[in-house]
PDB file of N, CA and C in Angstrom:
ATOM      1  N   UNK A   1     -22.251  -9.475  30.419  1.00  0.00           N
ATOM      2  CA  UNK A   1     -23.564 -10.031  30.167  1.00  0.00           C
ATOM      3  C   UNK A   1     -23.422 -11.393  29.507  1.00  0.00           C
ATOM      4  N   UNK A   2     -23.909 -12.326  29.760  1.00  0.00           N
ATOM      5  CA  UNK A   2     -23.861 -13.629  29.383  1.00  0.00           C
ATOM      6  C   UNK A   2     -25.108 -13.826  28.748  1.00  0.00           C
ATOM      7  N   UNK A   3     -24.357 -14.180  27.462  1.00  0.00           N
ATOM      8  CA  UNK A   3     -25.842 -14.757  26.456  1.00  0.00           C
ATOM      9  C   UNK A   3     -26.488 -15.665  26.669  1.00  0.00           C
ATOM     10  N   UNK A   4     -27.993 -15.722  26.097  1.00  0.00           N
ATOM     11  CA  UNK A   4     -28.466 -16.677  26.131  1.00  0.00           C
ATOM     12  C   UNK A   4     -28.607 -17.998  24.840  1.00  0.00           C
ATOM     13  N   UNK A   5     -28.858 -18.956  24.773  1.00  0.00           N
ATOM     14  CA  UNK A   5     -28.822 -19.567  23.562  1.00  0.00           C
ATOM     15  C   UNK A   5     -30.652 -20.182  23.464  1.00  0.00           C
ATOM     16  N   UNK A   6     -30.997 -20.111  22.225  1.00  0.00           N
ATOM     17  CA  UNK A   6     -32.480 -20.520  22.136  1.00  0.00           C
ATOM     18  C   UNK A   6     -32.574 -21.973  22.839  1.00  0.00           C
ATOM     19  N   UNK A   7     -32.260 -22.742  22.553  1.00  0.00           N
ATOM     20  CA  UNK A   7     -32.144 -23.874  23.134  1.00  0.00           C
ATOM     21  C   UNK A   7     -32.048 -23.974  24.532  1.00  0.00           C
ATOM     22  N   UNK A   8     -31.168 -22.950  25.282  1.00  0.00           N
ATOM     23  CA  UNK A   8     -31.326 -23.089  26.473  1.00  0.00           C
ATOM     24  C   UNK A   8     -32.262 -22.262  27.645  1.00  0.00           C
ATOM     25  N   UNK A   9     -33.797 -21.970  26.720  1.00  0.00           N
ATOM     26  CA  UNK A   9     -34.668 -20.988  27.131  1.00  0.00           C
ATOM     27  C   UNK A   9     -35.464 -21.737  28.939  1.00  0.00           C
ATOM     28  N   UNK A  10     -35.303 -21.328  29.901  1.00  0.00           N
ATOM     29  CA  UNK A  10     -35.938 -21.680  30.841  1.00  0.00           C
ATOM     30  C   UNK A  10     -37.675 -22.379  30.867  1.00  0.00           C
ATOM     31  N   UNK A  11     -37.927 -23.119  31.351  1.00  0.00           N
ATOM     32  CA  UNK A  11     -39.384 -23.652  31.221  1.00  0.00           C
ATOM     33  C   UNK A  11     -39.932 -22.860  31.056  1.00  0.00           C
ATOM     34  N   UNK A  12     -40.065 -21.976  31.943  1.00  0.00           N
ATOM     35  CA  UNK A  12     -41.013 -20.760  32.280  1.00  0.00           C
ATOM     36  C   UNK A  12     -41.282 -20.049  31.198  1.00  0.00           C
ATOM     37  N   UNK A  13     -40.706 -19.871  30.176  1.00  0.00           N
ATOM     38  CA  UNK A  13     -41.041 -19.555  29.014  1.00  0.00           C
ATOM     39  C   UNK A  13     -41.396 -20.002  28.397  1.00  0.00           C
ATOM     40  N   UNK A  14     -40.747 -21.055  28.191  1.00  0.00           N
ATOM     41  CA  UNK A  14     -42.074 -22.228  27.242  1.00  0.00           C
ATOM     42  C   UNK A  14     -43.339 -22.154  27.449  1.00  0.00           C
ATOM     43  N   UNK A  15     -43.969 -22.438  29.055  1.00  0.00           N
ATOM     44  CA  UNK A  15     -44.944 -22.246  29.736  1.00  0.00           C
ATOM     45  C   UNK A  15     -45.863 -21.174  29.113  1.00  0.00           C
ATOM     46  N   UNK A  16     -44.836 -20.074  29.136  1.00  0.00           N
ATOM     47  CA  UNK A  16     -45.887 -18.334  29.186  1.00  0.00           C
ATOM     48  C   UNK A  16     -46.008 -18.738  27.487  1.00  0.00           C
ATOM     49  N   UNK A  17     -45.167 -18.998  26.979  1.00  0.00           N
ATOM     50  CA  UNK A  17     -45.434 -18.989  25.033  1.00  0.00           C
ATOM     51  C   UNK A  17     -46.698 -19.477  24.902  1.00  0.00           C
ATOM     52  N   UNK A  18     -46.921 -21.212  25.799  1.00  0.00           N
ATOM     53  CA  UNK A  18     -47.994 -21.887  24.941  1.00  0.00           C
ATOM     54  C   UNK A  18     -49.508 -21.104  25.837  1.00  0.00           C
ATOM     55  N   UNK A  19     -49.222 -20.865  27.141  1.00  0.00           N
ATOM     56  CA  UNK A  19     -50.557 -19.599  27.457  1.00  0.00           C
ATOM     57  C   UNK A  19     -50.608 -19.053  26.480  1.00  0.00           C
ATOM     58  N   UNK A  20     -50.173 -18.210  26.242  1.00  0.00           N
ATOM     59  CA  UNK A  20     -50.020 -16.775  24.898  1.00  0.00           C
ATOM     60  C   UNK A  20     -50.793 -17.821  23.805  1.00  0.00           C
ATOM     61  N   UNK A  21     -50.358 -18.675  23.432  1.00  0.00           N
ATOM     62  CA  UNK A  21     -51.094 -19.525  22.187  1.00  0.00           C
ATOM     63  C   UNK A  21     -52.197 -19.799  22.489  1.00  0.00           C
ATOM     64  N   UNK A  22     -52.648 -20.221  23.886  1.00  0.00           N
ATOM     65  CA  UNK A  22     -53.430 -20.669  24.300  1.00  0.00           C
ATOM     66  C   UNK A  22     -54.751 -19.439  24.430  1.00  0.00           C
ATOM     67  N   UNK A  23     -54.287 -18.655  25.013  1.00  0.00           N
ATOM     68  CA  UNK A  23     -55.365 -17.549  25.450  1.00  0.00           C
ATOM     69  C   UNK A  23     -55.725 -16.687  23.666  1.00  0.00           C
ATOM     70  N   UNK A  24     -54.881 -16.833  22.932  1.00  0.00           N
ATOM     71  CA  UNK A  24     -55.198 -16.114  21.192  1.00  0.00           C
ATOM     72  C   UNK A  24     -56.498 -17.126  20.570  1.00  0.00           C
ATOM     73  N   UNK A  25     -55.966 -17.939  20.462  1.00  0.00           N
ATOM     74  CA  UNK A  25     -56.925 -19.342  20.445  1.00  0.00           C
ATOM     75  C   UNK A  25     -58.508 -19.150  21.139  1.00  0.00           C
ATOM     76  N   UNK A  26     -58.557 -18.997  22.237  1.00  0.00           N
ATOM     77  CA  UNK A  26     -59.588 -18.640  23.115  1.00  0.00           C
ATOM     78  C   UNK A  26     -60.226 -17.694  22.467  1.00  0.00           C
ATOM     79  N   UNK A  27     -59.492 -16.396  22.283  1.00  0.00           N
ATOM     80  CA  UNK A  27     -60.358 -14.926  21.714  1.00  0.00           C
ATOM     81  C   UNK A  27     -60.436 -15.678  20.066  1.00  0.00           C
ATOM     82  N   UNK A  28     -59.669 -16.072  19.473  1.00  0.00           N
ATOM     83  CA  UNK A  28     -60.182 -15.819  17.958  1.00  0.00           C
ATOM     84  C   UNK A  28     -60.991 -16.967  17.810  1.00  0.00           C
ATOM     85  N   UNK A  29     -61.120 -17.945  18.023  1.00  0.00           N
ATOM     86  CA  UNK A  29     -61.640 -19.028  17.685  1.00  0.00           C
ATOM     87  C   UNK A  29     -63.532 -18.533  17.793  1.00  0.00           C
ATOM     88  N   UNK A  30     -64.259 -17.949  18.664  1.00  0.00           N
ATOM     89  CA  UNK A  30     -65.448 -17.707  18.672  1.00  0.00           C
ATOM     90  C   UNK A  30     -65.702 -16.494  17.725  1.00  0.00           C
ATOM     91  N   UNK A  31     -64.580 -15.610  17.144  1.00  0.00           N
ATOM     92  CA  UNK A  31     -64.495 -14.682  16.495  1.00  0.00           C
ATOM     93  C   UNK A  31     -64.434 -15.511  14.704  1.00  0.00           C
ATOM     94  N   UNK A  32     -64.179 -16.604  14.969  1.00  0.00           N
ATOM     95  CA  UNK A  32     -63.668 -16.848  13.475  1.00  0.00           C
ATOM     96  C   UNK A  32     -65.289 -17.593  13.013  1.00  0.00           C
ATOM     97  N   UNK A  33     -65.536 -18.612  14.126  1.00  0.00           N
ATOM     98  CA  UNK A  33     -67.251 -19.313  14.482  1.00  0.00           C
ATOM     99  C   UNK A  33     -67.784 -18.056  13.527  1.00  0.00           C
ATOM    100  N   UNK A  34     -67.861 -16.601  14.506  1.00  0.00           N
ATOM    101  CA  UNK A  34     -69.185 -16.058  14.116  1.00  0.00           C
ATOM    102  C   UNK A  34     -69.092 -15.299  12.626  1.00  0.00           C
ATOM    103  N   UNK A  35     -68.125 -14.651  12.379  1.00  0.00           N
ATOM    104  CA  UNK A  35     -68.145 -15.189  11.274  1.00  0.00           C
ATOM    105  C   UNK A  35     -68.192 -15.922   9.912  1.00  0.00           C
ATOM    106  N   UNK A  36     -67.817 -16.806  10.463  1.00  0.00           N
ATOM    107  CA  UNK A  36     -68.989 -18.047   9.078  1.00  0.00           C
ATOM    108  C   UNK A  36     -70.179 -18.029   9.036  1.00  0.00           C
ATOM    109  N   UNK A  37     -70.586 -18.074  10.584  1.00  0.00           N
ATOM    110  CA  UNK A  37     -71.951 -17.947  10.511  1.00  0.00           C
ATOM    111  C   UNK A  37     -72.560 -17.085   9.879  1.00  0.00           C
ATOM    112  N   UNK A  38     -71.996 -15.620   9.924  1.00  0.00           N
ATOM    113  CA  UNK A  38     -72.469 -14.467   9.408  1.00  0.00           C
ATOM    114  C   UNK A  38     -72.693 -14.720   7.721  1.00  0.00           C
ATOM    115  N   UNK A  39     -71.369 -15.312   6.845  1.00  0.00           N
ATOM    116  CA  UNK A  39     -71.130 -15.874   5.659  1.00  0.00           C
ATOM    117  C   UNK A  39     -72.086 -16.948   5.485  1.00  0.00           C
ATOM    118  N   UNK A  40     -72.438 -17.833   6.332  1.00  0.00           N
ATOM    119  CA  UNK A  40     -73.591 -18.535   5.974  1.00  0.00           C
ATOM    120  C   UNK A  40     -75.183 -17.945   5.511  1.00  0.00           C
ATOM    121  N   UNK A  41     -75.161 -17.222   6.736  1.00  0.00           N
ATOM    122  CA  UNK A  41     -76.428 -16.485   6.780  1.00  0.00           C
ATOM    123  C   UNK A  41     -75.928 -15.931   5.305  1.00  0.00           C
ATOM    124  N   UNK A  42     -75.698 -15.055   4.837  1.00  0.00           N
ATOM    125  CA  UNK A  42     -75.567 -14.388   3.437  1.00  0.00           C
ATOM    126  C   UNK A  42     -75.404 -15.113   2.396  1.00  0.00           C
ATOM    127  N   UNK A  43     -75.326 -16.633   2.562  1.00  0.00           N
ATOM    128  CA  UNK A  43     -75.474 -17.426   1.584  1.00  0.00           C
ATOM    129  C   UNK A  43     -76.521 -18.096   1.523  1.00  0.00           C
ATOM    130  N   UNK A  44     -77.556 -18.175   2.862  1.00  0.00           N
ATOM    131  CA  UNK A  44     -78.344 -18.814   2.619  1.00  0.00           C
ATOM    132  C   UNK A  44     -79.624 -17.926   2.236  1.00  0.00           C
ATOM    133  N   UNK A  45     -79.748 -17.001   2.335  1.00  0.00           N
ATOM    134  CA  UNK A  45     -80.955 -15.871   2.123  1.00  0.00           C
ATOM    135  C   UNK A  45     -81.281 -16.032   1.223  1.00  0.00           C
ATOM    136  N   UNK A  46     -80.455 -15.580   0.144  1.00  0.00           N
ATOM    137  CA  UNK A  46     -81.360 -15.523  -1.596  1.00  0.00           C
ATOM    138  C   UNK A  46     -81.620 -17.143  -1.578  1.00  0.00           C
ATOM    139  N   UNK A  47     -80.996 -18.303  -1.037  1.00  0.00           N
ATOM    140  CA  UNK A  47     -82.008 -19.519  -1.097  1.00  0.00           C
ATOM    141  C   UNK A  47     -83.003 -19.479  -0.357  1.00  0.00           C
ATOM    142  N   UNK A  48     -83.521 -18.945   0.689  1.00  0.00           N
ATOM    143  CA  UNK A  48     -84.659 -18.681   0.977  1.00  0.00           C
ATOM    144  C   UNK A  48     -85.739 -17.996   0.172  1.00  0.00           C
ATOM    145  N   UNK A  49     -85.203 -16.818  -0.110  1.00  0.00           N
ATOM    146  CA  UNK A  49     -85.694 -16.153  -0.842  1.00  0.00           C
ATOM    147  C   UNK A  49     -86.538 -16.618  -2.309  1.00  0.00           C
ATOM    148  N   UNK A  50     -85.663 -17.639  -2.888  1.00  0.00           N
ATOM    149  CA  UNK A  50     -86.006 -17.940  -4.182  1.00  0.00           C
ATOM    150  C   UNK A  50     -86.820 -18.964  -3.896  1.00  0.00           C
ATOM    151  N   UNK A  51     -87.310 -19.466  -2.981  1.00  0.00           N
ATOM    152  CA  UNK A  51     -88.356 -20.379  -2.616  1.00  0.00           C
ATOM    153  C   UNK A  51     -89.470 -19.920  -2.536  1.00  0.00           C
ATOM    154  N   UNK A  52     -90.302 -19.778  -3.845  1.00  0.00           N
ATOM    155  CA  UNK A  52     -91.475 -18.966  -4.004  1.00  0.00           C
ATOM    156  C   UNK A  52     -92.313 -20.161  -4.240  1.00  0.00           C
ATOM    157  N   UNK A  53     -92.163 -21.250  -4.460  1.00  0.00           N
ATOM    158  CA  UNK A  53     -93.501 -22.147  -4.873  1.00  0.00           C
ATOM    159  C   UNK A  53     -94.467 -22.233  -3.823  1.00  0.00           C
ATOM    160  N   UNK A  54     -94.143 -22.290  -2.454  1.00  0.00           N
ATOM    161  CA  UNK A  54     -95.282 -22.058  -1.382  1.00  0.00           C
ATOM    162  C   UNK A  54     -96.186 -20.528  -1.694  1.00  0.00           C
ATOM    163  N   UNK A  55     -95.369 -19.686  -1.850  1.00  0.00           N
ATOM    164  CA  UNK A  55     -96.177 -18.481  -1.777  1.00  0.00           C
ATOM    165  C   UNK A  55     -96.890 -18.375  -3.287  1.00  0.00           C
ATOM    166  N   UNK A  56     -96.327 -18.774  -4.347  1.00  0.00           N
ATOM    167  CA  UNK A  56     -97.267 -18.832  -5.353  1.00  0.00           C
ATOM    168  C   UNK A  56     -98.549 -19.695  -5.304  1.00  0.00           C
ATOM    169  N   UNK A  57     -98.571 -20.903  -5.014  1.00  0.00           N
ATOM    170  CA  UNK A  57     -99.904 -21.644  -4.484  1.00  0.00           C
ATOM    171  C   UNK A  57    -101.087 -20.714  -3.899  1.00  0.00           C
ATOM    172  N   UNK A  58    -100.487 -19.802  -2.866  1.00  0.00           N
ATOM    173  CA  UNK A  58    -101.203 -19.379  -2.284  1.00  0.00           C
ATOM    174  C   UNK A  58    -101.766 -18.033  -3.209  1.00  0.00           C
ATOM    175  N   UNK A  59    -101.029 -17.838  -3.836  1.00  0.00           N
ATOM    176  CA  UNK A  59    -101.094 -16.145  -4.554  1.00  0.00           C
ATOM    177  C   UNK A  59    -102.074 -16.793  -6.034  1.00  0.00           C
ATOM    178  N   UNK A  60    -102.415 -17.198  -6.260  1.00  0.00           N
ATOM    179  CA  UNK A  60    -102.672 -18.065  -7.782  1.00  0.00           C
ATOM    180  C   UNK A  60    -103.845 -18.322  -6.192  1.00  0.00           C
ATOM    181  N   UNK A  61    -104.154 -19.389  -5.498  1.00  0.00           N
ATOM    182  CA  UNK A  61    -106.165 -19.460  -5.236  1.00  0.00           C
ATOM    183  C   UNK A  61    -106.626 -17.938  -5.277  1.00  0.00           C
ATOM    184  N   UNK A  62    -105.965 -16.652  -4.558  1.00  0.00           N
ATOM    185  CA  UNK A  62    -106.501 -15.951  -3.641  1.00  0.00           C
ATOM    186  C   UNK A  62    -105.932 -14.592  -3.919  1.00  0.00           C
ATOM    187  N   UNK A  63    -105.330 -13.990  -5.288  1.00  0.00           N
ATOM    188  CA  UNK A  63    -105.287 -13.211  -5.553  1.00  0.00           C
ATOM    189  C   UNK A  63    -106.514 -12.083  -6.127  1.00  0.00           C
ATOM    190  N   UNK A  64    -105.861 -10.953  -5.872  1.00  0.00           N
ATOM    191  CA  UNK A  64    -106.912  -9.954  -6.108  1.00  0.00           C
ATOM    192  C   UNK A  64    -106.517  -9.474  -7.694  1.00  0.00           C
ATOM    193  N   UNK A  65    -107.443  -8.844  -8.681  1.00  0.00           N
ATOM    194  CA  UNK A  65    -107.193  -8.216 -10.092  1.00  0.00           C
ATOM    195  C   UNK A  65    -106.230  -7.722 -10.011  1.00  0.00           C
ATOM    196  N   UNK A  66    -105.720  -7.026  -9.297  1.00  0.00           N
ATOM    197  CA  UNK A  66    -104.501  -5.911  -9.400  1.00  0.00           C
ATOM    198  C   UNK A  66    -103.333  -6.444  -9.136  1.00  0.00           C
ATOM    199  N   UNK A  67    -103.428  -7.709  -8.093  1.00  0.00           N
ATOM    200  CA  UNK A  67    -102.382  -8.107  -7.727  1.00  0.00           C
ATOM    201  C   UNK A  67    -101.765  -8.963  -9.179  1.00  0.00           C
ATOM    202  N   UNK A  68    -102.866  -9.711  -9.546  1.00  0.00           N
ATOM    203  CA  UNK A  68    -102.339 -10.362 -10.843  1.00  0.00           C
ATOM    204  C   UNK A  68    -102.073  -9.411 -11.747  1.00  0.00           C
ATOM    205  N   UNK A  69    -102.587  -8.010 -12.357  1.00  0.00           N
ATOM    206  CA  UNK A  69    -102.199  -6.948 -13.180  1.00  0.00           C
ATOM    207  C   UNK A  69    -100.478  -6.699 -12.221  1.00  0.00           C
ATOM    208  N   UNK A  70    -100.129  -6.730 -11.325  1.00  0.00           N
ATOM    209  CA  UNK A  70     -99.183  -6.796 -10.935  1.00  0.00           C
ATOM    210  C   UNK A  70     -97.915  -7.855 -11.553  1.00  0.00           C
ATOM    211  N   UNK A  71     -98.593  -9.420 -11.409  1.00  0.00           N
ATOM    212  CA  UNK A  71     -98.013 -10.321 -11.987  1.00  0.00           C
ATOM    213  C   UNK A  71     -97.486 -10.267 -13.327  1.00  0.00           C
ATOM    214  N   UNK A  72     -98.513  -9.825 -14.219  1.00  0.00           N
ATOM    215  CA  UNK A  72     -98.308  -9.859 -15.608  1.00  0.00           C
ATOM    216  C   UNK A  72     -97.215  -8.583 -15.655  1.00  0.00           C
ATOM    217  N   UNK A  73     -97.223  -7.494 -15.076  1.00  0.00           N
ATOM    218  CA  UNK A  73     -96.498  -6.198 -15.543  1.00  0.00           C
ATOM    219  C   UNK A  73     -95.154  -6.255 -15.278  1.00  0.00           C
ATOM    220  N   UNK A  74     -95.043  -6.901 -13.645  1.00  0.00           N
ATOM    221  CA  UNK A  74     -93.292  -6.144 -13.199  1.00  0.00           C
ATOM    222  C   UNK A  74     -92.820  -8.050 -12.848  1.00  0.00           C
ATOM    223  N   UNK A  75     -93.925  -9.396 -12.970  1.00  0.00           N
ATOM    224  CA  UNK A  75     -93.406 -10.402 -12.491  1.00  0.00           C
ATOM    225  C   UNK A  75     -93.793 -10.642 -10.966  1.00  0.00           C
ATOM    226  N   UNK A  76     -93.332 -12.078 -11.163  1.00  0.00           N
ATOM    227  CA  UNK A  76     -93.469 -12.713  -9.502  1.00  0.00           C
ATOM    228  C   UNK A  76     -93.127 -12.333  -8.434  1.00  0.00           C
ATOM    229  N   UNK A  77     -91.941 -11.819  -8.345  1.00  0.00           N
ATOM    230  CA  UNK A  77     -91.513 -11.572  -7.122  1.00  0.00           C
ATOM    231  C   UNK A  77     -91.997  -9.934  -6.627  1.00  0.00           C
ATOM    232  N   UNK A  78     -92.403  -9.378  -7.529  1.00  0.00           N
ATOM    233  CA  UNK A  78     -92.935  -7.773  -7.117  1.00  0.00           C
ATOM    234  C   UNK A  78     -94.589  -7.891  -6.315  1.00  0.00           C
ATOM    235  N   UNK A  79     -95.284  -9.496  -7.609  1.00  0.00           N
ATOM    236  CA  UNK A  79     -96.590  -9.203  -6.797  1.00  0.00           C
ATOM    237  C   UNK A  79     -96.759 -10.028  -5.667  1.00  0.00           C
ATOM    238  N   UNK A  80     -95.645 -11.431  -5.971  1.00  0.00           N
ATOM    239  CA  UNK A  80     -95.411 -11.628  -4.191  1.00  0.00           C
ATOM    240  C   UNK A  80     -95.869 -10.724  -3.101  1.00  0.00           C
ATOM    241  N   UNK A  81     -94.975  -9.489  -3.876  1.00  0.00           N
ATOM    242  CA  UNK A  81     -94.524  -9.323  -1.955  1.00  0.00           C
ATOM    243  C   UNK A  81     -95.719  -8.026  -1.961  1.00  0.00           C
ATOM    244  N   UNK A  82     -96.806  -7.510  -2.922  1.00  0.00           N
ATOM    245  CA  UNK A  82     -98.035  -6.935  -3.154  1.00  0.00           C
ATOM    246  C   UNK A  82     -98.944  -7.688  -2.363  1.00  0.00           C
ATOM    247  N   UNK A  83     -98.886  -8.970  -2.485  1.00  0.00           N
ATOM    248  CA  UNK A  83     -99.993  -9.913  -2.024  1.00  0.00           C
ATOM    249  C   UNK A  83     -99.282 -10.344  -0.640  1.00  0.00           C
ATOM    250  N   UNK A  84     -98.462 -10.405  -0.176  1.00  0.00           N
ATOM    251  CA  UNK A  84     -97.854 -10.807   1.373  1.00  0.00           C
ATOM    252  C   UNK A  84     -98.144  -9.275   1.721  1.00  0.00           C
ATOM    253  N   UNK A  85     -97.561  -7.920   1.585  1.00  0.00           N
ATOM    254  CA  UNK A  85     -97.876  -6.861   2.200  1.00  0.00           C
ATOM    255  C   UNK A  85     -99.663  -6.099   2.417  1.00  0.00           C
ATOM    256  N   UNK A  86    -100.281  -6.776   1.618  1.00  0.00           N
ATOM    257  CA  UNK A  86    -101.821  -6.982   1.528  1.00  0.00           C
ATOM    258  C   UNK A  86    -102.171  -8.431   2.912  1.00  0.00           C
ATOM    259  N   UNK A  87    -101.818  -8.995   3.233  1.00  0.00           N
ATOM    260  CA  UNK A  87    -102.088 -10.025   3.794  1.00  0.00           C
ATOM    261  C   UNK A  87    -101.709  -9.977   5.574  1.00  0.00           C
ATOM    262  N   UNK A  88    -100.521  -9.068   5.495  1.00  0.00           N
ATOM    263  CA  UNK A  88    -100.275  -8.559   6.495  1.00  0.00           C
ATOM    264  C   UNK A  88    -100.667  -7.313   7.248  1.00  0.00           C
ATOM    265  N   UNK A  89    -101.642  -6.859   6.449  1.00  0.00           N
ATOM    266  CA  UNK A  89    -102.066  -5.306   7.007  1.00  0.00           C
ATOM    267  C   UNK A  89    -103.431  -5.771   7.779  1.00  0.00           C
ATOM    268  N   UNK A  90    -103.879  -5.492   9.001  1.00  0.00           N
ATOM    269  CA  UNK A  90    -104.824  -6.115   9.912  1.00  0.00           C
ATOM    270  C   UNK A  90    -106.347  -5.648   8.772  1.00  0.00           C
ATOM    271  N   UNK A  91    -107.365  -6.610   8.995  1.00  0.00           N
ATOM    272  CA  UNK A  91    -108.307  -6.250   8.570  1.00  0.00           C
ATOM    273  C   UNK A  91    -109.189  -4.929   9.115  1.00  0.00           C
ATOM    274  N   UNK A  92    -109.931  -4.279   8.128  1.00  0.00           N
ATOM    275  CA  UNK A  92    -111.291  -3.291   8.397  1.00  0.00           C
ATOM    276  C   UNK A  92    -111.981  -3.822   9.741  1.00  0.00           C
ATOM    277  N   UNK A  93    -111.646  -2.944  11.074  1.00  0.00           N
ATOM    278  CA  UNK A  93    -112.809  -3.579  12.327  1.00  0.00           C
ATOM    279  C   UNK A  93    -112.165  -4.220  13.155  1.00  0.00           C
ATOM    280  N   UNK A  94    -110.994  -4.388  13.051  1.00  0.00           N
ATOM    281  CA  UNK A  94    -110.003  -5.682  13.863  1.00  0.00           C
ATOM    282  C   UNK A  94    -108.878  -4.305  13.903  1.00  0.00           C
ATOM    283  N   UNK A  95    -108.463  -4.027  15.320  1.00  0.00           N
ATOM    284  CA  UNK A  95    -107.687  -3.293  15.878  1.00  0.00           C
ATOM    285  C   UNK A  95    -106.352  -3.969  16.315  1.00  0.00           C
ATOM    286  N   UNK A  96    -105.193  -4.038  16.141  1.00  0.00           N
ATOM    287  CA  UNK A  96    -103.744  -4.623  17.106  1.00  0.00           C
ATOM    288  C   UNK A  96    -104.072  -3.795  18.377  1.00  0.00           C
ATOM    289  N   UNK A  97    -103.920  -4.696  19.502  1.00  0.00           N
ATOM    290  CA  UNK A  97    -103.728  -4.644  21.014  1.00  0.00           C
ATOM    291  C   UNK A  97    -102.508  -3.442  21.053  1.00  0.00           C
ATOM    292  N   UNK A  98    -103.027  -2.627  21.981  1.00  0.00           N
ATOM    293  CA  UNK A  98    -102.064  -1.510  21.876  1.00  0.00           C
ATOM    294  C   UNK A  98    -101.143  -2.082  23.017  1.00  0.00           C
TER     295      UNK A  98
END
């Protein structure tokens, strides 16, 4: 059997190596993308989240007694989402399209 020496590896291998690099590259690279993205998204939420000055404007003209007895007891962000889940429930007489 006659050895081989690294140095004297046929093209063809070189070839198939940098495919092989080439095609790993291909699969992980959209795998590594969606992940950040995913890490983004989870970084950007609670900054969404903590962006209450629009919804307070609105909660401060057009709140109801309770909702503000809400405010004063458990805080902003509980009667926020009292006064958005009130706001979203269809009115008395007005049906959603089945």
């Amino acid at each position: 059997m006659a050895r081989r020496h690294p140095e004297r590896m046929p093209p063809a291998a070189i070839v198939d190596h940098g495919f092989v690099m080439f095609a790993f590259a291909v699969v992980t690279f959209p795998l590594v993308l969606l992940g950040l993205l995913l890490a983004m998204e989870r970084v950007e939420r609670p900054l969404n989240a903590a962006d209450t000055g629009k919804g307070l404007e609105g909660f401060l003209d057009s709140a109801r007694p309770d909702e503000v007895a809400t405010f004063v007891q458990q805080g902003l962000p509980a009667a926020l989402e009292r006064y958005r889940r009130r706001l979203r429930r269809t009115p008395p007489g007005k049906h959603r399209a089945a």
